[in-house]
Protein backbone atom coordinates (compact mmCIF):
# COMPACT_ATOMS: atom_id res chain seq x y z
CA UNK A 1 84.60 162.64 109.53
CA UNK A 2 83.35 159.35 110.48
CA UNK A 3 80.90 157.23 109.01
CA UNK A 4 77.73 154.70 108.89
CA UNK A 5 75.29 153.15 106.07
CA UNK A 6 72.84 150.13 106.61
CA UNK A 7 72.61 150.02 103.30
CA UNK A 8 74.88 149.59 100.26
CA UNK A 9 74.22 153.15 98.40
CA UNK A 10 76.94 153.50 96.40
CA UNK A 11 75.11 151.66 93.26
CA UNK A 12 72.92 154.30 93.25
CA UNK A 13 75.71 156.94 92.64
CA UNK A 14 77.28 154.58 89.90
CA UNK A 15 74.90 153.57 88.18
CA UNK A 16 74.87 154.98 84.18
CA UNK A 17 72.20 152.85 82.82
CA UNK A 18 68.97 150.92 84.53
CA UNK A 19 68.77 147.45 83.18
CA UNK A 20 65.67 145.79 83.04
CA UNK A 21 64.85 142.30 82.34
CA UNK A 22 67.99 140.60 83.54
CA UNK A 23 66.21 137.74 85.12
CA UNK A 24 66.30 134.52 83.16
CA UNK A 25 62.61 133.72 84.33
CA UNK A 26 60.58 136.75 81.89
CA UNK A 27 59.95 134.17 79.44
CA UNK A 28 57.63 130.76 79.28
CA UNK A 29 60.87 128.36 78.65
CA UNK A 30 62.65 126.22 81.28
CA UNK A 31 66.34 126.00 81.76
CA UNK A 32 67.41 123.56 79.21
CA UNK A 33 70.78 122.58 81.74
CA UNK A 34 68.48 121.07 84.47
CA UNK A 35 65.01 119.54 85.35
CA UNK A 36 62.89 120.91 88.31
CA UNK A 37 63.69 118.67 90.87
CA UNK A 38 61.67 120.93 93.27
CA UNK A 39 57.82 120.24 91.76
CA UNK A 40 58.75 116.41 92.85
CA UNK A 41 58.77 117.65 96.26
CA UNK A 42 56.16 116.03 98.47
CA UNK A 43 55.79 118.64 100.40
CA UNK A 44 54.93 121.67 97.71
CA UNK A 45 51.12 122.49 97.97
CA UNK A 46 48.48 121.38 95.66
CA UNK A 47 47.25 124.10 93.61
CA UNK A 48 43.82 123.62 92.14
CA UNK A 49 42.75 125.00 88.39
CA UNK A 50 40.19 127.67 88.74
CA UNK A 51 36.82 127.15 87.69
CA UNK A 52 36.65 130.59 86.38
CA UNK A 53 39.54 133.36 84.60
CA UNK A 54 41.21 135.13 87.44
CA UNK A 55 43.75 138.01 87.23
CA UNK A 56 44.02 139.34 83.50
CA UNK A 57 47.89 138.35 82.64
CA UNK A 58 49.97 141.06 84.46
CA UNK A 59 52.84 142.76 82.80
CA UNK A 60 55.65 143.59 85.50
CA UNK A 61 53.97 147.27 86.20
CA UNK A 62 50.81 145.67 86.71
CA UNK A 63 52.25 143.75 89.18
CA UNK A 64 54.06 146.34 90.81
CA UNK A 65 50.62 148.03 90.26
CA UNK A 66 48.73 145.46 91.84
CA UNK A 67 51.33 145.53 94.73
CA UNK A 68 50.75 149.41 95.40
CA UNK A 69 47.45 148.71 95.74
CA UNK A 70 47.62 146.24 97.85
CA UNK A 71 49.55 148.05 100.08
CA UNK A 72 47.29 150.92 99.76
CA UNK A 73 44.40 148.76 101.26
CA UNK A 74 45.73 148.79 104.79
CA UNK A 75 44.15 150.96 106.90
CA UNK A 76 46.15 154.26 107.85
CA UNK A 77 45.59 153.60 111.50
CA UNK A 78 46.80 152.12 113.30
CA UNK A 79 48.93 151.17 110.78
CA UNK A 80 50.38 154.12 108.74
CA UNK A 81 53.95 152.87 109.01
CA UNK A 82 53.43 149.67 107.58
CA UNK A 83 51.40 150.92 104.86
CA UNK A 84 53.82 153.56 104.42
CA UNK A 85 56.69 151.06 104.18
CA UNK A 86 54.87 148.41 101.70
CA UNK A 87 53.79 151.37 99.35
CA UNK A 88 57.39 152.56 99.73
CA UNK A 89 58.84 149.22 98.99
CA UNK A 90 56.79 149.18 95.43
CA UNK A 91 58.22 152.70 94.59
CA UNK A 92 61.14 151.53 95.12
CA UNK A 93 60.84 148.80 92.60
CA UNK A 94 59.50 151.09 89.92
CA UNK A 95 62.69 152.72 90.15
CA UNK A 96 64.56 149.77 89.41
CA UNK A 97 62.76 149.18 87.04
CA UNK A 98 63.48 151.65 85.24
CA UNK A 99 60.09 152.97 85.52
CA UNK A 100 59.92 156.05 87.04
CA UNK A 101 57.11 157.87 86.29
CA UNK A 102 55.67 155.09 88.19
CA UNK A 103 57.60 155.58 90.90
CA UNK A 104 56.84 158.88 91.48
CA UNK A 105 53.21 158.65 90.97
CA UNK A 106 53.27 156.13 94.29
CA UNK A 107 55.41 158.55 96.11
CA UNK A 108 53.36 161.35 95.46
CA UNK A 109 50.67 158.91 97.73
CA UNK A 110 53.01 158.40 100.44
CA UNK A 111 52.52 160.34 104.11
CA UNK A 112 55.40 160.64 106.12
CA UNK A 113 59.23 160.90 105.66
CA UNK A 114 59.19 157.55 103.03
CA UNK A 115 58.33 160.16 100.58
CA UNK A 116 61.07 162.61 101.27
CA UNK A 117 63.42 159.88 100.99
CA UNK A 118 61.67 158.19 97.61
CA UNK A 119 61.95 161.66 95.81
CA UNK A 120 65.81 161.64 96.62
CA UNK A 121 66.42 158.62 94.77
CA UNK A 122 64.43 159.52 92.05
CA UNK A 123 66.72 162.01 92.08
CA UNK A 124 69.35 160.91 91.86
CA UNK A 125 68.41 158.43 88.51
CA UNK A 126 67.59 161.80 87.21
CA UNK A 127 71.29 162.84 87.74
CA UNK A 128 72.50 160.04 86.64
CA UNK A 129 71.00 160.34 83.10
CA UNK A 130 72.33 164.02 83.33
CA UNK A 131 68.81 165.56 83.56
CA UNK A 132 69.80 168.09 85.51
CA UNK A 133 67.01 170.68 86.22
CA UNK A 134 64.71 167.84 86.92
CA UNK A 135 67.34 166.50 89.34
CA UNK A 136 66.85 169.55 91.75
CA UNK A 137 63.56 169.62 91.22
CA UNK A 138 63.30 166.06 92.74
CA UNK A 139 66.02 167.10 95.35
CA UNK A 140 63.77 170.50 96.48
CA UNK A 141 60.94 168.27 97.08
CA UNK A 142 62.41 165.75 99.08
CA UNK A 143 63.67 168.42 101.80
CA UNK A 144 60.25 169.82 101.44
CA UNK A 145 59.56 166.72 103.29
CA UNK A 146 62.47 166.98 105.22
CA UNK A 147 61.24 170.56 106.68
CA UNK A 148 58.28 168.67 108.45
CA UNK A 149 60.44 165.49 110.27
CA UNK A 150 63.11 165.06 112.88
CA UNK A 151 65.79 163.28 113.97
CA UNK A 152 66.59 160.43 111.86
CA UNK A 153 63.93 160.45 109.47
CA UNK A 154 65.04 164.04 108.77
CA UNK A 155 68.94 162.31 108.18
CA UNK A 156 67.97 160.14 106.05
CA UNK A 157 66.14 162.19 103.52
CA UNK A 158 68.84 164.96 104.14
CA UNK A 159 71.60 162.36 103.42
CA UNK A 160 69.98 161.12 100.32
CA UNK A 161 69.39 164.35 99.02
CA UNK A 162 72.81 165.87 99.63
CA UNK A 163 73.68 162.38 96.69
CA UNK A 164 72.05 164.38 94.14
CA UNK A 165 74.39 167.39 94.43
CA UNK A 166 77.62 165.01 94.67
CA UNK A 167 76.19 163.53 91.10
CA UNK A 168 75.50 167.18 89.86
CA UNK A 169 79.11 168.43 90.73
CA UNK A 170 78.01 170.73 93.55
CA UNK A 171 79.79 169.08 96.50
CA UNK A 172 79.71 172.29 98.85
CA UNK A 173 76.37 172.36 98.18
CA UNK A 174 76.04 168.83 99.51
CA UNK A 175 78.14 169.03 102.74
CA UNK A 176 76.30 172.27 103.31
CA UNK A 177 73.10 169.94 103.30
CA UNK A 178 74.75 168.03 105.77
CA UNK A 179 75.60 170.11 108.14
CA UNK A 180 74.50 169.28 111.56
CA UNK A 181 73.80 165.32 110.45
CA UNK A 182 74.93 163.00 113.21
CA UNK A 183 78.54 162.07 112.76
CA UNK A 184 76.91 158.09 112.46
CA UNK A 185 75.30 159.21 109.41
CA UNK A 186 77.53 160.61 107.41
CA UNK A 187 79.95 157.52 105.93
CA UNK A 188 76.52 157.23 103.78
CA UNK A 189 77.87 160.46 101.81
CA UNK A 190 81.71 159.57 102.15
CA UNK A 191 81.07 156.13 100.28
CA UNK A 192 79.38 157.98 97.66
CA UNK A 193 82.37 160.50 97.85
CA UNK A 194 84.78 157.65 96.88
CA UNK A 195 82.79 156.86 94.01
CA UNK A 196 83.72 160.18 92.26
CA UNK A 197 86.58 162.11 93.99
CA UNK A 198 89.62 162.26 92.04
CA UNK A 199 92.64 159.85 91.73
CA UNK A 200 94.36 162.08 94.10
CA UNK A 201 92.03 162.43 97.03
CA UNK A 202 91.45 158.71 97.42
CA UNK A 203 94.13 158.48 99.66
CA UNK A 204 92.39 161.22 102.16
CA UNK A 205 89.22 158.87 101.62
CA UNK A 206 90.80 155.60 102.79
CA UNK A 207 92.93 157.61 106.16
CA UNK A 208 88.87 158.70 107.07
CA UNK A 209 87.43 155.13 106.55
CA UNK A 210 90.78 154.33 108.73
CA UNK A 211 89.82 156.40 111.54
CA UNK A 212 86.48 154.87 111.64
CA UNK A 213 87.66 151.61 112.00
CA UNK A 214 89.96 152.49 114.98
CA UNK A 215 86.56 153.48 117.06
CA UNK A 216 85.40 150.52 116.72
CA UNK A 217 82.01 151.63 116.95
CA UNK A 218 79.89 149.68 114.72
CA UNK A 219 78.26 152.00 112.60
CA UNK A 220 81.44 153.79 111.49
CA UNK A 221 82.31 150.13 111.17
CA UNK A 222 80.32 149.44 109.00
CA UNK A 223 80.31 152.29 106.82
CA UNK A 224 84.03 152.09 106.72
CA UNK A 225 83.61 148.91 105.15
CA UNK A 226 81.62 149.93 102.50
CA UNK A 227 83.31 152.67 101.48
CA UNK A 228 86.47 150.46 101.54
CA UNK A 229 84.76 148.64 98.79
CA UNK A 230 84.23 151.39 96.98
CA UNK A 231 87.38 152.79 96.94
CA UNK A 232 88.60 149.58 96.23
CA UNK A 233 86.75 149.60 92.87
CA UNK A 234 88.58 152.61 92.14
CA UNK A 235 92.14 151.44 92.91
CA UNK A 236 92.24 147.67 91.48
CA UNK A 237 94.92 148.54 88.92
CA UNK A 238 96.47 149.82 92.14
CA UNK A 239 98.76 146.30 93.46
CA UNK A 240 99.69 149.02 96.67
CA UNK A 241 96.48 149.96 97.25
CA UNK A 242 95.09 147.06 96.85
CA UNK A 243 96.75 145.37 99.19
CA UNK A 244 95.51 148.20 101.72
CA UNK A 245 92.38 147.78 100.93
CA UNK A 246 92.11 143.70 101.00
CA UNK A 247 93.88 143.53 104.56
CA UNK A 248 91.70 146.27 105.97
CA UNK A 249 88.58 144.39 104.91
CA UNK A 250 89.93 141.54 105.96
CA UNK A 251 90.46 142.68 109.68
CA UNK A 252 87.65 144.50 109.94
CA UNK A 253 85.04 141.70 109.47
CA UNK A 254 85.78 139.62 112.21
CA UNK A 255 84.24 142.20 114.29
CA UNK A 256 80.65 142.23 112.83
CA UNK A 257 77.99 139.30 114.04
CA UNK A 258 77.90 136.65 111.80
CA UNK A 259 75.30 137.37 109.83
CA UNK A 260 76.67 140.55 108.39
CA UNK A 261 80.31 138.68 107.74
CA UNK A 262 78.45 136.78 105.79
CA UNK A 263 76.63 139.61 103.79
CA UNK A 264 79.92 141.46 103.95
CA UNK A 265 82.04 138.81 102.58
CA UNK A 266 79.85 137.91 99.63
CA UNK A 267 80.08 142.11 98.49
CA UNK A 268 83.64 141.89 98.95
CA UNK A 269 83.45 138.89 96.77
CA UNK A 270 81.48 140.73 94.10
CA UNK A 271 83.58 143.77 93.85
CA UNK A 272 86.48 141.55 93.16
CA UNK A 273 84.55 139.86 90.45
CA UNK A 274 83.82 142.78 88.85
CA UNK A 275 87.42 144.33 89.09
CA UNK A 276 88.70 140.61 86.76
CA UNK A 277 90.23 139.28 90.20
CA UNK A 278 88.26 135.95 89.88
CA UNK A 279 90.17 133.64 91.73
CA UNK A 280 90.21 135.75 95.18
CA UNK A 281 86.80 136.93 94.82
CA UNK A 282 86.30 132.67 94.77
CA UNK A 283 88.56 132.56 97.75
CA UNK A 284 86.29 135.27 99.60
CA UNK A 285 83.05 133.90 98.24
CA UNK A 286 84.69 130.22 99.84
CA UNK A 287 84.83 132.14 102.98
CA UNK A 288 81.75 133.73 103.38
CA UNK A 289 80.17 130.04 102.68
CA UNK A 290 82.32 128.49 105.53
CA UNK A 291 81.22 131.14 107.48
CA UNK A 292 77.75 130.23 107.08
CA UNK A 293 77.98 126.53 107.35
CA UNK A 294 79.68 126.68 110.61
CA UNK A 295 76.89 128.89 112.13
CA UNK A 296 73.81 128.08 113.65
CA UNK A 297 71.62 130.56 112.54
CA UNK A 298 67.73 131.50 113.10
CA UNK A 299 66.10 129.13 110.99
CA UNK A 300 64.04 132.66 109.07
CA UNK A 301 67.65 133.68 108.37
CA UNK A 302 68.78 129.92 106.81
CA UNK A 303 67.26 130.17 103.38
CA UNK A 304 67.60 134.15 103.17
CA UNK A 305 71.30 133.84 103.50
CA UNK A 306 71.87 130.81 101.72
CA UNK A 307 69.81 132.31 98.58
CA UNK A 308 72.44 135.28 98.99
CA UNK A 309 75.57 133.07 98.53
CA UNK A 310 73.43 130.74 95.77
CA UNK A 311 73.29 134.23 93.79
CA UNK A 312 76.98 134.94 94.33
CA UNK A 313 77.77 131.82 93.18
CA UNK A 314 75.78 132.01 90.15
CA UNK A 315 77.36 135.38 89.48
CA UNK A 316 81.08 133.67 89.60
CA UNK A 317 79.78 131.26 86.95
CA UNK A 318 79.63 128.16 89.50
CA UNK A 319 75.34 127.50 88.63
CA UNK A 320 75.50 123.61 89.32
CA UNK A 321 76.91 124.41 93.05
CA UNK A 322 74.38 127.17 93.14
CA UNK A 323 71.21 125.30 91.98
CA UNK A 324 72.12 122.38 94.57
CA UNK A 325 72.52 125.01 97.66
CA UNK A 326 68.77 126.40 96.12
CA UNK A 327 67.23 122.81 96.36
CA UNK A 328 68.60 121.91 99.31
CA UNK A 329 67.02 124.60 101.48
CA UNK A 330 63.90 124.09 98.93
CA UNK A 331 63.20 120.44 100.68
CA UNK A 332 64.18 121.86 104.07
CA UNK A 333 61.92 124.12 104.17
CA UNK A 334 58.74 122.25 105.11
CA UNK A 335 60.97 120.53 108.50
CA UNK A 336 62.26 124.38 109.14
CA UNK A 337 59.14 126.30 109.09
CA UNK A 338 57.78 124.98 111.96
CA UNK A 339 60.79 127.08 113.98
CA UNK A 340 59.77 130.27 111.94
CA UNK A 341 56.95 132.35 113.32
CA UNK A 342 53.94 132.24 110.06
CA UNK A 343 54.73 136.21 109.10
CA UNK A 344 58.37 135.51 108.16
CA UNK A 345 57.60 131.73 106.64
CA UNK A 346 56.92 133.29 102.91
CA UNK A 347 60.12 135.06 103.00
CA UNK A 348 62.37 132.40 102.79
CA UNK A 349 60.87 130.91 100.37
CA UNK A 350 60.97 134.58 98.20
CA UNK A 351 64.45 134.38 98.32
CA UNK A 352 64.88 130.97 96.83
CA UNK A 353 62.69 131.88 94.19
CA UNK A 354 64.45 134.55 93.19
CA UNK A 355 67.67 132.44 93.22
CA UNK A 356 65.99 130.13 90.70
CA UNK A 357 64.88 133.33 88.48
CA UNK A 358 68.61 133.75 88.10
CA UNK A 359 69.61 130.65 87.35
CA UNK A 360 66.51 130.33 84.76
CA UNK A 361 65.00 127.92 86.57
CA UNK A 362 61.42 128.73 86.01
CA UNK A 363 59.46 126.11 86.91
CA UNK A 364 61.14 125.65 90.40
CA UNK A 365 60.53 129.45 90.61
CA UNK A 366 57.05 129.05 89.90
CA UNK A 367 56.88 126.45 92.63
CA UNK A 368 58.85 128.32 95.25
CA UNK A 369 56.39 131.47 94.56
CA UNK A 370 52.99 129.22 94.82
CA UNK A 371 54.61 128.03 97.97
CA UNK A 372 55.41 131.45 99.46
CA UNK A 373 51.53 132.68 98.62
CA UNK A 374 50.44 129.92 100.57
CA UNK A 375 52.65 130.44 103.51
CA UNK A 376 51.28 134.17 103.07
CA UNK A 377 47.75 132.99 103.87
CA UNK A 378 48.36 131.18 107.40
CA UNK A 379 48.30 134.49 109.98
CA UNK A 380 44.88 135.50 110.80
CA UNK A 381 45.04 138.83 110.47
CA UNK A 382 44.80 140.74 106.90
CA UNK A 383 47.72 143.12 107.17
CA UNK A 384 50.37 140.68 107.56
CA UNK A 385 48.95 138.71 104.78
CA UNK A 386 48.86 141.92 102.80
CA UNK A 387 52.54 142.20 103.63
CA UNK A 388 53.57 138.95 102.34
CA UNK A 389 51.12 139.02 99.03
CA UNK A 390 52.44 142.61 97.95
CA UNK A 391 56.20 141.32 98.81
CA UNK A 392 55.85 138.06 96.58
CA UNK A 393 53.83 140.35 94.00
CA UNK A 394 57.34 142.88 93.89
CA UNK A 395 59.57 139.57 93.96
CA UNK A 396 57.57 138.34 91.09
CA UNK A 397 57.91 141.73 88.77
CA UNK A 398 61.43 142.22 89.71
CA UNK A 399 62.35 138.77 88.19
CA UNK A 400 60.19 139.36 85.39
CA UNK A 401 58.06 136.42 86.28
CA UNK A 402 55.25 135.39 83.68
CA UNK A 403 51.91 134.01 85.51
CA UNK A 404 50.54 130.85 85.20
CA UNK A 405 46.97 130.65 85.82
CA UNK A 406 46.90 128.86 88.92
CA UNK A 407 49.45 131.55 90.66
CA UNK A 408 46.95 134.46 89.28
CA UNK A 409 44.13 132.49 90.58
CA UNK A 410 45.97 131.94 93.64
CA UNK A 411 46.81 135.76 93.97
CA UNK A 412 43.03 136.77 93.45
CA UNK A 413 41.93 134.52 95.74
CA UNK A 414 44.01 135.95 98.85
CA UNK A 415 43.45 139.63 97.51
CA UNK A 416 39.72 139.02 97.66
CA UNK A 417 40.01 137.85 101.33
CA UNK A 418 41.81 141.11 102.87
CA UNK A 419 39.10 142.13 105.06
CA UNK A 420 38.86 142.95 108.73
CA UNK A 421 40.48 142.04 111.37
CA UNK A 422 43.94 143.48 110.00
């Protein structure tokens, strides 16, 4: 077989219990190891106090709430796949979140193959917590959907779906799913494969992810990759294997554009981590950063990336290096922007947030999110701005953010103002 996956899917398979709340930001104290530096900034945006109560406080499912509904308020046409997406987007919080009832609710409102697609991973948390019945339930609905699309959008709900049977035991059931799934698509199932095939059929795994490497097309690629990481997970006691599996990685990233090296490197650095091999996941984290330090990249993708190896390097335990990358693209920001069309500006500054959320930086959080709700506000038409207010809204509850009045003020104010022309 040979394989592809734009995603990293494997977590999903994994996964035995939903944590919620991990972000150091859910409560009203500031990091006691450092200051904000970034609320000395001159160039963060005044806020003024409202003269009147805004938003009630929000709990994070009222702001994933508040999100859905947002999304909800652009128009179906001519816009029902960016509705579609946004609304999809919020689901797919709930279910990290633990919550899924929620989740489900908002799927049930989706049109179009999003939904398929949302009621596979739903469930699949369902087999993960060993609720079986309800686990095929969730998998008959989502090729319900599947019935009515093509092509791709049919794959990917197909592909998702066939997940739920690998969890459940049923694996003929799930390549029967498969059947007739372009070849591209199908390293999606194999990484989940490696995740649960016995000790004696990971050898079989690796020669596939081996064969699509030697294509060198790159979706098999790339899916090769990832399931090399997974079956590295499963063979780190393994010096042999081990070995196999670091030099494979090694050579194979070289081949991707920069940007995904990058990415690449910093999950090869965290699947190290988490398999006690500290020092080389350092060594690869090290890399990916020279990577990105050599490279000019778009100036939308600076801070985006940059967060990503800030969060890796809070993860290794290195926060001082980590809060210092943060601020840094913090104050560059306001000379960058002007390079970054206004519908991506908020994005960037999103990602540093979140950054600071780990690190339990509130208050530079806070100012990083005020920031990014301005830069939401500068495109004249509604449904970007609806966009950007329901992505900051799902940053927010996904970090656990608490609201100060002048962000909920802030929040109600742009709400209020998406009206025609979107």
């Amino acid at each position: 077989m040979r394989f592809t996956s734009k995603q990293t899917t494997i977590a999903l398979i994994t996964q035995l219990i939903i944590f919620i709340g991990q972000s150091g930001c859910a409560n009203e104290s500031t990091n006691p190891k450092s200051e904000s530096v970034l609320k000395q900034q001159p160039e963060m945006p005044a806020i003024q106090t409202p003269a009147s109560p805004p938003l009630a406080n929000l709990s994070r499912d009222d702001l994933l709430d508040l999100a859905f509904q947002i999304s909800t308020s652009i128009p179906i046409e001519p816009f029902a796949s960016d509705r579609a997406r946004m609304q999809a987007l919020v689901s797919q919080a709930c279910i990290k979140n633990g919550s899924l009832i929620q989740a489900i609710q908002y799927a049930s409102r989706i049109e179009g193959w999003r939904q398929g697609e949302l009621f596979a991973l739903i469930g699949q948390q369902y087999a993960t917590a060993n609720e079986t019945q309800r686990a095929r339930d969730f998998a008959a609905r989502a090729m319900e959907v599947a019935t009515n699309e093509i092509d791709w959008r049919r794959e990917r709900i197909v592909i998702e779906t066939a997940k739920i049977y690998l969890q459940l035991g049923d694996s003929g059931k799930a390549s029967a799913l498969v059947e007739g799934v372009t070849q591209a698509e199908l390293g999606k199932l194999e990484t989940a494969r490696t995740a649960i095939v016995l000790q004696s059929q990971l050898d079989n795994q690796a020669d596939m992810f081996d064969k699509a490497l030697a294509t060198k097309n790159f979706d098999l690629v790339r899916g090769a990759i990832e399931g090399y990481l997974v079956w590295l997970d499963r063979v780190s006691e393994d010096e042999i294997r081990t070995t196999r599996a670091l030099k494979v990685i090694d050579d194979a990233l070289p081949g991707l554009p920069v940007d995904l090296q990058v990415k690449y490197g910093i999950d090869f650095a965290d699947h190290l981590h988490k398999n006690l091999k500290r020092d080389l996941a350092i060594l690869k984290l090290d890399k990916a950063t020279e990577i990105f330090s050599a490279t000019t990249f778009l100036p939308e993708d600076v801070a985006p990336l940059g967060a990503m190896i800030a969060r890796a390097r809070i993860r290794m335990g290195d926060e001082k290096s980590a809060r210092l990358f943060l601020q840094r693209f913090y104050s560059e920001h306001s000379t960058r922007r002007e390079g970054i069309v206004n519908l991506r500006r908020a994005t960037s500054l999103r990602a540093l947030a979140e950054g600071f959320c780990e690190l339990g930086d509130r208050d530079d959080a806070i100012a990083c999110y005020t920031w990014a709700l301005e830069e939401g506000t500068i495109n004249p038409n509604a449904r970007p701005r609806a966009e950007d207010l329901g992505a900051t809204c799902i940053s927010m509850a996904e970090c656990g953010v608490s609201l100060t009045p002048e962000l909920k003020h802030q929040i109600d104010t742009i709400r209020s103002s998406l009206t025609y022309p979107w």
